[in-house]
Protein backbone atom coordinates (compact mmCIF):
# COMPACT_ATOMS: atom_id res chain seq x y z
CA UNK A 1 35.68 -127.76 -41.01
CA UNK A 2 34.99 -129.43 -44.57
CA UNK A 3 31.43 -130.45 -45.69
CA UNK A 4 32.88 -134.10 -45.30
CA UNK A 5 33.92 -133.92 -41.93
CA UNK A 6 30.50 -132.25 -40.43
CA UNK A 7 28.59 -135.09 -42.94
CA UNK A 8 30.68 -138.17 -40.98
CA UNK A 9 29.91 -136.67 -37.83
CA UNK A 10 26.07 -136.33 -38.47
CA UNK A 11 26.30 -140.09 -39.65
CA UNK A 12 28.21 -141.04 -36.34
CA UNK A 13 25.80 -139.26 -34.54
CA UNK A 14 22.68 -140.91 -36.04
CA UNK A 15 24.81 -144.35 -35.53
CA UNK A 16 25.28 -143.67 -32.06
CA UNK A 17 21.53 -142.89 -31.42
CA UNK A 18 20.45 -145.92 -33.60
CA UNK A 19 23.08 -148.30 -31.66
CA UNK A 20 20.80 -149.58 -28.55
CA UNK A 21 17.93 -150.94 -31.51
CA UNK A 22 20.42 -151.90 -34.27
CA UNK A 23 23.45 -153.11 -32.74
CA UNK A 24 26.43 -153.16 -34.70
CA UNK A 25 24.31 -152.50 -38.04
CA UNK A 26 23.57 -148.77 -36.79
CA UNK A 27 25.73 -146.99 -39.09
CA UNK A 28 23.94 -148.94 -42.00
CA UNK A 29 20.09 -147.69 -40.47
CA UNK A 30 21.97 -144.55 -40.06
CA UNK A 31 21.98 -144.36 -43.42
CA UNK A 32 18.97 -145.34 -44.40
CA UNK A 33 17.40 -142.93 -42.11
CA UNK A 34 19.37 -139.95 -43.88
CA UNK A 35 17.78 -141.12 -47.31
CA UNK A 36 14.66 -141.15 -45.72
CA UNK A 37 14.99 -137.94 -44.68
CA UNK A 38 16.26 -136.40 -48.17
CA UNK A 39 13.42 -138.66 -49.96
CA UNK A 40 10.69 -136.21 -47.53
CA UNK A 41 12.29 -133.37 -48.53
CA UNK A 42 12.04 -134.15 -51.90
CA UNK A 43 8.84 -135.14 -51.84
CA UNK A 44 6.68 -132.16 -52.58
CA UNK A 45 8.75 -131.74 -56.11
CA UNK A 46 7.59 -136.07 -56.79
CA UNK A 47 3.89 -134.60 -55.92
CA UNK A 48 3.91 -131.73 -58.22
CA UNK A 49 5.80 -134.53 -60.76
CA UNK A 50 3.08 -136.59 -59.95
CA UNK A 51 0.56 -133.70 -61.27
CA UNK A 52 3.05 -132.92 -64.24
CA UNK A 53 2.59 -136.56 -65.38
CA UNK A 54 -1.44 -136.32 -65.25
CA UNK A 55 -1.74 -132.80 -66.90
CA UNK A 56 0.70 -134.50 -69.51
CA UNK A 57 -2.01 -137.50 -69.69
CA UNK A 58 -5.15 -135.41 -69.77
CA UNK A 59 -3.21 -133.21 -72.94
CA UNK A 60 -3.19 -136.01 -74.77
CA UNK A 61 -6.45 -135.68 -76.90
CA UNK A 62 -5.36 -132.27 -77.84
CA UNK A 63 -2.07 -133.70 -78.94
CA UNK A 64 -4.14 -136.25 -81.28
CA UNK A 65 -5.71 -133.12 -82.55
CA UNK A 66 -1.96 -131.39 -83.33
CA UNK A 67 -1.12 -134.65 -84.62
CA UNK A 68 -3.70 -134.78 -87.23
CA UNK A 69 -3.60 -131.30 -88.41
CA UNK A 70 0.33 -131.17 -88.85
CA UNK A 71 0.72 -134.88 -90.17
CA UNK A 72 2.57 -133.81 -93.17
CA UNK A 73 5.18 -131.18 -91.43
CA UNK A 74 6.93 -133.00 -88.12
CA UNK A 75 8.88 -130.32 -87.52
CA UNK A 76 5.40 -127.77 -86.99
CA UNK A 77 4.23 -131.18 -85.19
CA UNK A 78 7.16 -130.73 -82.52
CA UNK A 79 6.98 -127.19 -82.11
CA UNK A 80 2.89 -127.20 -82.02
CA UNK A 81 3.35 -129.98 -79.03
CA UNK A 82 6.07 -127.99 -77.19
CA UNK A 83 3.86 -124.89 -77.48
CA UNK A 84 1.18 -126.74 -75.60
CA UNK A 85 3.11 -127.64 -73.07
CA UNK A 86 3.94 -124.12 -72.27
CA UNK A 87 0.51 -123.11 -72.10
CA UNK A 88 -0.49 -125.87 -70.16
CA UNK A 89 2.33 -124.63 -68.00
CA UNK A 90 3.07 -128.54 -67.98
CA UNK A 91 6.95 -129.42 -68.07
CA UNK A 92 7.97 -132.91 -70.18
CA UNK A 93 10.84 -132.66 -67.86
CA UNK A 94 9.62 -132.54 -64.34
CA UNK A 95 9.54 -135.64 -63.11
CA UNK A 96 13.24 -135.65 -63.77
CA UNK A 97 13.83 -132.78 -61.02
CA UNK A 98 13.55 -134.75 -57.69
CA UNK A 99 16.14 -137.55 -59.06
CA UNK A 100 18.74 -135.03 -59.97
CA UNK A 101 18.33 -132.97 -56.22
CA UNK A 102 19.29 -136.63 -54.73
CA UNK A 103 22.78 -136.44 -56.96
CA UNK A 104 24.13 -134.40 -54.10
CA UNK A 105 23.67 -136.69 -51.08
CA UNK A 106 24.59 -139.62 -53.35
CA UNK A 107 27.69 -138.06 -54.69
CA UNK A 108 28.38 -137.47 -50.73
CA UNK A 109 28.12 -140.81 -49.59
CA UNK A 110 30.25 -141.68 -52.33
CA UNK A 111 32.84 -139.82 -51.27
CA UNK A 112 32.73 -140.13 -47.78
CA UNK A 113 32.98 -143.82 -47.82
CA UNK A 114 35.44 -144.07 -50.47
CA UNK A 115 37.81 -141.93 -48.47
CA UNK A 116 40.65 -143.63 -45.97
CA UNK A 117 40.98 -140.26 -44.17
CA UNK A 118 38.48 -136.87 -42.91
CA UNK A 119 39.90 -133.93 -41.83
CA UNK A 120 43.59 -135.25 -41.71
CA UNK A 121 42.55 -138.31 -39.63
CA UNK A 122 41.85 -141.57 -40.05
CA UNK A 123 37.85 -142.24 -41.34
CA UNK A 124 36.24 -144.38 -38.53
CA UNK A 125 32.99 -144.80 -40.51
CA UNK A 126 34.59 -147.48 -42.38
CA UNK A 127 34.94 -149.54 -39.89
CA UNK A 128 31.23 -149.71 -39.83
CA UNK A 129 29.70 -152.79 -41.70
CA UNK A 130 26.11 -154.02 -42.61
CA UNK A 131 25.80 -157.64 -41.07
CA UNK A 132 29.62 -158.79 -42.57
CA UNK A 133 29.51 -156.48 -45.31
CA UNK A 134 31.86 -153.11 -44.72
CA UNK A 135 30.19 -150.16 -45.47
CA UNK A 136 33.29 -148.92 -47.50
CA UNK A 137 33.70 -151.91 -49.44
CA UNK A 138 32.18 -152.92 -52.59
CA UNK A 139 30.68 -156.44 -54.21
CA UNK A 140 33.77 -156.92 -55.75
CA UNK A 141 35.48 -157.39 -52.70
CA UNK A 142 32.74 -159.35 -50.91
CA UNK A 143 33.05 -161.58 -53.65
CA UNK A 144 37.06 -161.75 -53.82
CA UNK A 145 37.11 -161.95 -49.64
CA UNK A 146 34.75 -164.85 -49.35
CA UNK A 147 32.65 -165.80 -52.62
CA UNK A 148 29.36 -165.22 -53.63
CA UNK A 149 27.87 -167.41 -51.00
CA UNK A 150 30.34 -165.97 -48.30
CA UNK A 151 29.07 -163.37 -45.55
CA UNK A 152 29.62 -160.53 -47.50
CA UNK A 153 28.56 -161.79 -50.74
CA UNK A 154 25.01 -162.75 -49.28
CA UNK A 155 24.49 -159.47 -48.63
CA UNK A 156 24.90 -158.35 -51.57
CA UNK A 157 22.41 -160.77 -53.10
CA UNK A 158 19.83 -159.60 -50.56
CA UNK A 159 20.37 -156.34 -52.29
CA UNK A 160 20.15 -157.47 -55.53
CA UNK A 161 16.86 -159.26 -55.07
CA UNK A 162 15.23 -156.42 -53.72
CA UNK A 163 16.81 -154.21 -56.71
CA UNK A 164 15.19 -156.49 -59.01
CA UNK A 165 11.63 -156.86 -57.66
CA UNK A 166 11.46 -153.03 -57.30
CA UNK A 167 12.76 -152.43 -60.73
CA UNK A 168 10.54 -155.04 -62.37
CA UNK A 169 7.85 -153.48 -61.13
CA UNK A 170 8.66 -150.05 -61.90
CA UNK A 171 9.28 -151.61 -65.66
CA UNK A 172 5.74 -152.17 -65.45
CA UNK A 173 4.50 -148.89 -64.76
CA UNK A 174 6.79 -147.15 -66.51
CA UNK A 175 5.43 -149.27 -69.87
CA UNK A 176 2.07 -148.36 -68.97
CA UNK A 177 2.44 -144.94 -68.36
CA UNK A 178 4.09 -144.73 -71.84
CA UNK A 179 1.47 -145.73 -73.36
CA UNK A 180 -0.93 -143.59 -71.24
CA UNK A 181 0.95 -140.77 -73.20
CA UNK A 182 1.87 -142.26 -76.43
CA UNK A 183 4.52 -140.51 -78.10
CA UNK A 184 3.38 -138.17 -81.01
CA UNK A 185 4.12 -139.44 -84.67
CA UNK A 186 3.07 -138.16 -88.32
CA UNK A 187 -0.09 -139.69 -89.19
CA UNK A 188 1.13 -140.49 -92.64
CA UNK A 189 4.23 -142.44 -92.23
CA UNK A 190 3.35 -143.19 -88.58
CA UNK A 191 6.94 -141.71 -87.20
CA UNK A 192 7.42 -140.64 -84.26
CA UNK A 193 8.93 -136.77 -83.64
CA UNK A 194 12.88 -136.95 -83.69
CA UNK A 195 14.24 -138.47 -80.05
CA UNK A 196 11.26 -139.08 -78.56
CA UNK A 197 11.44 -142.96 -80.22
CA UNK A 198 14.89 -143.72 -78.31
CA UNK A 199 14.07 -142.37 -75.25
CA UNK A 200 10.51 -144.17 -75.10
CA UNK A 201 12.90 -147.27 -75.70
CA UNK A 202 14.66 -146.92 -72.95
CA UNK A 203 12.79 -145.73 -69.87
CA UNK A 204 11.05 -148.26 -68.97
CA UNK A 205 14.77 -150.03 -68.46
CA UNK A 206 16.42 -147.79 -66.48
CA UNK A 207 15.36 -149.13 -63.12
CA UNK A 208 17.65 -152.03 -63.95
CA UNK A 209 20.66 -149.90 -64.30
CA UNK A 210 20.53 -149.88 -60.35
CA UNK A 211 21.94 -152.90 -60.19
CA UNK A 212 24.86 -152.06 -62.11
CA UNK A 213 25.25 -149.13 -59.75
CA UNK A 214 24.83 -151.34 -56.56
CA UNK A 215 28.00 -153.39 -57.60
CA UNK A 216 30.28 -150.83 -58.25
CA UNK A 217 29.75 -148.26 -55.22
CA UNK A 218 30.74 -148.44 -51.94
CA UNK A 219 27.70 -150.24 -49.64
CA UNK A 220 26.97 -147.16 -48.13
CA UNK A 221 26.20 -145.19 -51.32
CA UNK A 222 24.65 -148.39 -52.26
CA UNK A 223 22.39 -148.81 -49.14
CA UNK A 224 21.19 -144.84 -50.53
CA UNK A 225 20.50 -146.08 -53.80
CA UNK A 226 18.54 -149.13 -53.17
CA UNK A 227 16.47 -147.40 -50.21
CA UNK A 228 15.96 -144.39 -52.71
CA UNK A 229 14.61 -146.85 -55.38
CA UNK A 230 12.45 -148.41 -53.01
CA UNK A 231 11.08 -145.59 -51.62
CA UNK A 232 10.33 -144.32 -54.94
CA UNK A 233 8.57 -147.24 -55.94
CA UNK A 234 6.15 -147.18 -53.16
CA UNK A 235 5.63 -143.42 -53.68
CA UNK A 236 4.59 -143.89 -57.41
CA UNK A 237 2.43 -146.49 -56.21
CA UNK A 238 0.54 -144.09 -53.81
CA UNK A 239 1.12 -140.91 -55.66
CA UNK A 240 -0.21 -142.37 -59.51
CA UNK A 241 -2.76 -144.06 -58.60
């Protein structure tokens, strides 16, 4: 028995339980249960990120210190910073590491909604749909089946909405807590360590980039993402503040 085929049958079974309170939108709550469920597991690893990114605060007047004894040499600069970090025991990284263990039960909702067929028979769970949206389908065909404004289509734009709000405001944090921990730069020329400038750039964006991964996915893995995001939203809330 594949890891697909025990994975549609856990979602079934959730459906089934979640049928008498959800009606025909069980398999869709079934889901968002399950990322529930991997969001507690992970969350332990967004505590100790949550740590990571105040030790990584509170280093930051020893940083100012590096930065004004190696202003002339970035190189010593970068390696003086990363050497602090490692005896701080503090990780620039860490608050990457609960993201990247949700890959896996992303990658598998993917699949198993993208799939006509489990186990050599056909894949029932598609015939699952959230209000008149199929599970297995994506906003391309909610918009080619029945517009924009159709069924479908409005369910995608309830998505969308709540992708945005949740992303605007984790634009705002994100752009604060940059700033919190300003990126190092040579006190001469005032520039900043190689790579840290584009990345700095960019974060506080890539909430956004949900929504370009809401249209193209099936609903299901969809339905993870946008619970995921939410949930993680309300967790930095509680968790950095």
């Amino acid at each position: 028995m594949s890891v697909f085929t025990v994975f549609a049958q856990l979602v079934e079974d959730l459906a089934d339980l979640l049928q008498p309170l959800f009606g025909a939108t069980a398999a869709a709550a079934a889901i968002v249960l399950f990322t529930a469920l991997v969001r507690l597991l992970v969350h332990p690893l967004s505590r100790a990120a949550a740590r990571g990114q105040k030790a990584r605060t509170a280093l930051q007047p020893k940083i100012a210190e590096l930065r004004r004894k190696h202003a002339k040499d970035p190189q010593k600069l970068q390696r003086a910073v990363l050497e602090l970090h490692a005896e701080e025991k503090v990780s620039p990284l860490s608050g990457c590491l609960p993201g990247l263990l949700q890959l896996p039960a992303f990658f598998l909702l993917y699949r198993l909604f993208s799939s006509t067929s489990i186990g050599g028979e056909t894949n029932a769970l598609l015939n699952h749909q959230l209000f008149s949206a199929p599970l297995g389908g994506r906003f391309a065909d909610a918009v080619g089946g029945g517009g924009l404004l159709g069924a479908a289509g409005l369910v995608y734009l309830g998505l969308f909405a709540l992708v945005t709000a949740v992303a605007a405001v984790n634009y705002r944090r994100t752009r604060r807590t940059m700033a919190a921990t300003a990126p190092v730069t040579v006190a001469d020329g005032g520039q900043q360590v190689p790579g840290l400038g584009a990345m700095n750039k960019v974060m506080p964006f890539l909430s956004f980039f949900t929504l370009f991964t809401v249209a193209v996915v099936p609903l299901a893995a969809a339905l993870y993402v946008v619970t995921s995001t939410t949930w993680s939203a309300a967790e930095r809330a509680v968790l950095y503040s």
